[in-house]
C-alpha atoms as a PDB file:
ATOM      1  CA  UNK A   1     -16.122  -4.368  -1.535  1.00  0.00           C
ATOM      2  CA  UNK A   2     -15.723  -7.380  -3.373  1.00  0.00           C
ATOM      3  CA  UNK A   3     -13.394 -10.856  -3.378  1.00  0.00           C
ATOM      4  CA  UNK A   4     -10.523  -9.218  -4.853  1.00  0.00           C
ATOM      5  CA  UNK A   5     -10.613  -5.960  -3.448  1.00  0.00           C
ATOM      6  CA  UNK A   6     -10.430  -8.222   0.483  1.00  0.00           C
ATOM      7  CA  UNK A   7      -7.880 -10.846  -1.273  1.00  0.00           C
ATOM      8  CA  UNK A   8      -5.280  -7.592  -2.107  1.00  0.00           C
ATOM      9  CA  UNK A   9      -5.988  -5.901   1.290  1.00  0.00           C
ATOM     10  CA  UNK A  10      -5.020  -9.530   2.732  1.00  0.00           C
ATOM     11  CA  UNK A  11      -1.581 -10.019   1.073  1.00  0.00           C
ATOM     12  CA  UNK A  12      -0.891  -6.246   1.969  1.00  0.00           C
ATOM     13  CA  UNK A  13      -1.453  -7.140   5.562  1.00  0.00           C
ATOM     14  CA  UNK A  14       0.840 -10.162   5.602  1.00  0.00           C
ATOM     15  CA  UNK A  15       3.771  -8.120   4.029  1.00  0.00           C
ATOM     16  CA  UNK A  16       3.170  -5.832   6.994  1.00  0.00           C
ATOM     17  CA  UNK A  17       2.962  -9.047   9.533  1.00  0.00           C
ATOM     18  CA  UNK A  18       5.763 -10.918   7.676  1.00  0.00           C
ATOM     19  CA  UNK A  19       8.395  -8.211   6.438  1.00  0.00           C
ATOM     20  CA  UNK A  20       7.166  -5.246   8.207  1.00  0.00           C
ATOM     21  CA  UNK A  21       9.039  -5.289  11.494  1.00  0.00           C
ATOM     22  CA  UNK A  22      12.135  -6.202   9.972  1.00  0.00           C
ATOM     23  CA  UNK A  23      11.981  -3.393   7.205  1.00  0.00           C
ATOM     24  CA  UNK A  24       9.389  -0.678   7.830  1.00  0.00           C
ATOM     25  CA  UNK A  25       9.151   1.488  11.202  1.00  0.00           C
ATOM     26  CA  UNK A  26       6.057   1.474  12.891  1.00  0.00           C
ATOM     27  CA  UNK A  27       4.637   5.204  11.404  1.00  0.00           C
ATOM     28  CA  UNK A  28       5.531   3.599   7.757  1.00  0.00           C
ATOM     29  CA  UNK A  29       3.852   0.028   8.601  1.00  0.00           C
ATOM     30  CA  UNK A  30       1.083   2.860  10.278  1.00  0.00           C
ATOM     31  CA  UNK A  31       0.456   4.966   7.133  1.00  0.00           C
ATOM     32  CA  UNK A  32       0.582   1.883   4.416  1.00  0.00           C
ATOM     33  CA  UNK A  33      -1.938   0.027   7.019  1.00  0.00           C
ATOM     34  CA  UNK A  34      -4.039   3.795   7.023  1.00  0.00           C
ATOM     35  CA  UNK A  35      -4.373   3.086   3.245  1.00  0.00           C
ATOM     36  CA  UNK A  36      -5.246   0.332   2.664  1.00  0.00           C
ATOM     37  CA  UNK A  37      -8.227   0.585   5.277  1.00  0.00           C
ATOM     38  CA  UNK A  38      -8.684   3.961   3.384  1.00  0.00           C
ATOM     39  CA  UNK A  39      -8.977   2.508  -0.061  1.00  0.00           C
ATOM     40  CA  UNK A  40     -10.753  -1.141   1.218  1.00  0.00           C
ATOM     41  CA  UNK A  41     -13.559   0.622   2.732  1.00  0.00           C
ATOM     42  CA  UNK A  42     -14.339   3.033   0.027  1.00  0.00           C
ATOM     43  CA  UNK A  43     -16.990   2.664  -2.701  1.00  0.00           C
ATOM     44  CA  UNK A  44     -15.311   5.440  -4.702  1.00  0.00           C
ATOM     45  CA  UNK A  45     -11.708   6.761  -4.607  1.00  0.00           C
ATOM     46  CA  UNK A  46     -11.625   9.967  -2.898  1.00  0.00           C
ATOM     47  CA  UNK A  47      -9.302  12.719  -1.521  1.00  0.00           C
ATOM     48  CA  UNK A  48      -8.777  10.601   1.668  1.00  0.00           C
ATOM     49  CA  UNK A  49      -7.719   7.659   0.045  1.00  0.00           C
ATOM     50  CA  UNK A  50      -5.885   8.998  -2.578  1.00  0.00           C
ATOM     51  CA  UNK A  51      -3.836  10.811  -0.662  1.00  0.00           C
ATOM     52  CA  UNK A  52      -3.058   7.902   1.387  1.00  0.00           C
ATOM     53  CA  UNK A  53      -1.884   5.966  -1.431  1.00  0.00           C
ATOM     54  CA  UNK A  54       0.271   8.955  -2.557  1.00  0.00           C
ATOM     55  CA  UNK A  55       2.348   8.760   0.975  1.00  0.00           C
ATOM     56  CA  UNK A  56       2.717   5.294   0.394  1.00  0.00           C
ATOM     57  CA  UNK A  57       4.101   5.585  -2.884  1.00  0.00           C
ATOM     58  CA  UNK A  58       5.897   8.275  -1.876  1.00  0.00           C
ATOM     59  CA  UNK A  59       7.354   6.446   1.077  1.00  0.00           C
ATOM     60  CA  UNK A  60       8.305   3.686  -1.320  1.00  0.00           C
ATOM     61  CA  UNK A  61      10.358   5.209  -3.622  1.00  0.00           C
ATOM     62  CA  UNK A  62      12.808   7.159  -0.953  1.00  0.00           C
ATOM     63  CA  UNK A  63      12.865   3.328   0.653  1.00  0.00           C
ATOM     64  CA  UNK A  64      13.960   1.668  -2.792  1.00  0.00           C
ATOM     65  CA  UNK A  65      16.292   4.984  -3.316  1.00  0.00           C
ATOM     66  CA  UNK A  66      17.909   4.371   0.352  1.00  0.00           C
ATOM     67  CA  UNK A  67      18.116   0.795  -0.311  1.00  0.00           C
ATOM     68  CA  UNK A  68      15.607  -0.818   2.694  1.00  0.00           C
ATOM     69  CA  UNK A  69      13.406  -2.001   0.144  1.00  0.00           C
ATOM     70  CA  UNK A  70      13.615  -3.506  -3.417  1.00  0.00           C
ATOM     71  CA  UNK A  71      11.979  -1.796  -6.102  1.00  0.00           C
ATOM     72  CA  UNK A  72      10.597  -5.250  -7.486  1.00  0.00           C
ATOM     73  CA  UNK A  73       8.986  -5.696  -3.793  1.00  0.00           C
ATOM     74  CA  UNK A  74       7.567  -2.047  -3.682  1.00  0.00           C
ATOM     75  CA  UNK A  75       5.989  -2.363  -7.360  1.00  0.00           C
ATOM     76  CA  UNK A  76       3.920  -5.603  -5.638  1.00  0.00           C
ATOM     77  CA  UNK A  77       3.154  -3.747  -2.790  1.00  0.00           C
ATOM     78  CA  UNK A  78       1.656  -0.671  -4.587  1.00  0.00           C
ATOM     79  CA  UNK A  79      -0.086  -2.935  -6.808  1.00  0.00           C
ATOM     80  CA  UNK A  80      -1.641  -5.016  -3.866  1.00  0.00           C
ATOM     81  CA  UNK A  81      -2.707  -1.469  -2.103  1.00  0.00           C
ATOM     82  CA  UNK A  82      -3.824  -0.255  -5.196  1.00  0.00           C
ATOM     83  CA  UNK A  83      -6.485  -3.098  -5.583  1.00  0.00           C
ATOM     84  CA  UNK A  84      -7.117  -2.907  -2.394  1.00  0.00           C
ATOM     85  CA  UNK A  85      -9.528   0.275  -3.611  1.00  0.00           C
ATOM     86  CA  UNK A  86     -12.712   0.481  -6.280  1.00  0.00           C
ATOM     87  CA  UNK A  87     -10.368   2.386  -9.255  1.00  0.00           C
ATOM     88  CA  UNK A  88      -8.025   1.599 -11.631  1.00  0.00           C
ATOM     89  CA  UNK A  89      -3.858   1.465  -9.786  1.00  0.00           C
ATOM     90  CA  UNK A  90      -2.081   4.073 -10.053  1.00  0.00           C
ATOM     91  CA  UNK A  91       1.826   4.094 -11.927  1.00  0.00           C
ATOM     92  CA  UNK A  92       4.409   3.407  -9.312  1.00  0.00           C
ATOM     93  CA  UNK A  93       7.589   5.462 -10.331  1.00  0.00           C
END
């Protein structure tokens, strides 16, 4: 783990503490919280985590399609979770 790495898992946490209970259910603050942890305490990406960060992304986009979340806001989210692991981020939809 490095600076970085700790500085994205931080600003994921305080979208969850900030805008979480007002736009995410518990199980969807659960699972993006799940992966994050998955991808900050990894040294390598593996099945766990990237699966985790496929949920997420998949739980983003039917958000922005229902209209709870903004696709601008969901882009810096997956890009905060992303760095949140050791690899390179993955293309948000």
């Amino acid at each position: 783990m490095n600076s970085e790495r700790a500085d994205s898992y931080g600003r994921v946490m305080r979208v969850l503490r900030h805008d979480g209970p007002a736009r995410l259910h518990g199980d969807e603050q659960g699972l993006i919280r799940e992966a994050a942890d998955a991808l900050l305490f990894t040294e390598e990406i593996d099945q766990v985590a990237d699966e985790r960060l496929a949920e997420v992304i998949t739980l983003g986009e039917e958000l922005v399609e229902c209209g709870r979340w903004t696709e601008t806001a969901f882009n810096r989210l997956i890009d905060d979770l992303a760095a949140c692991g050791p690899g390179p981020a993955p293309v948000a939809a």
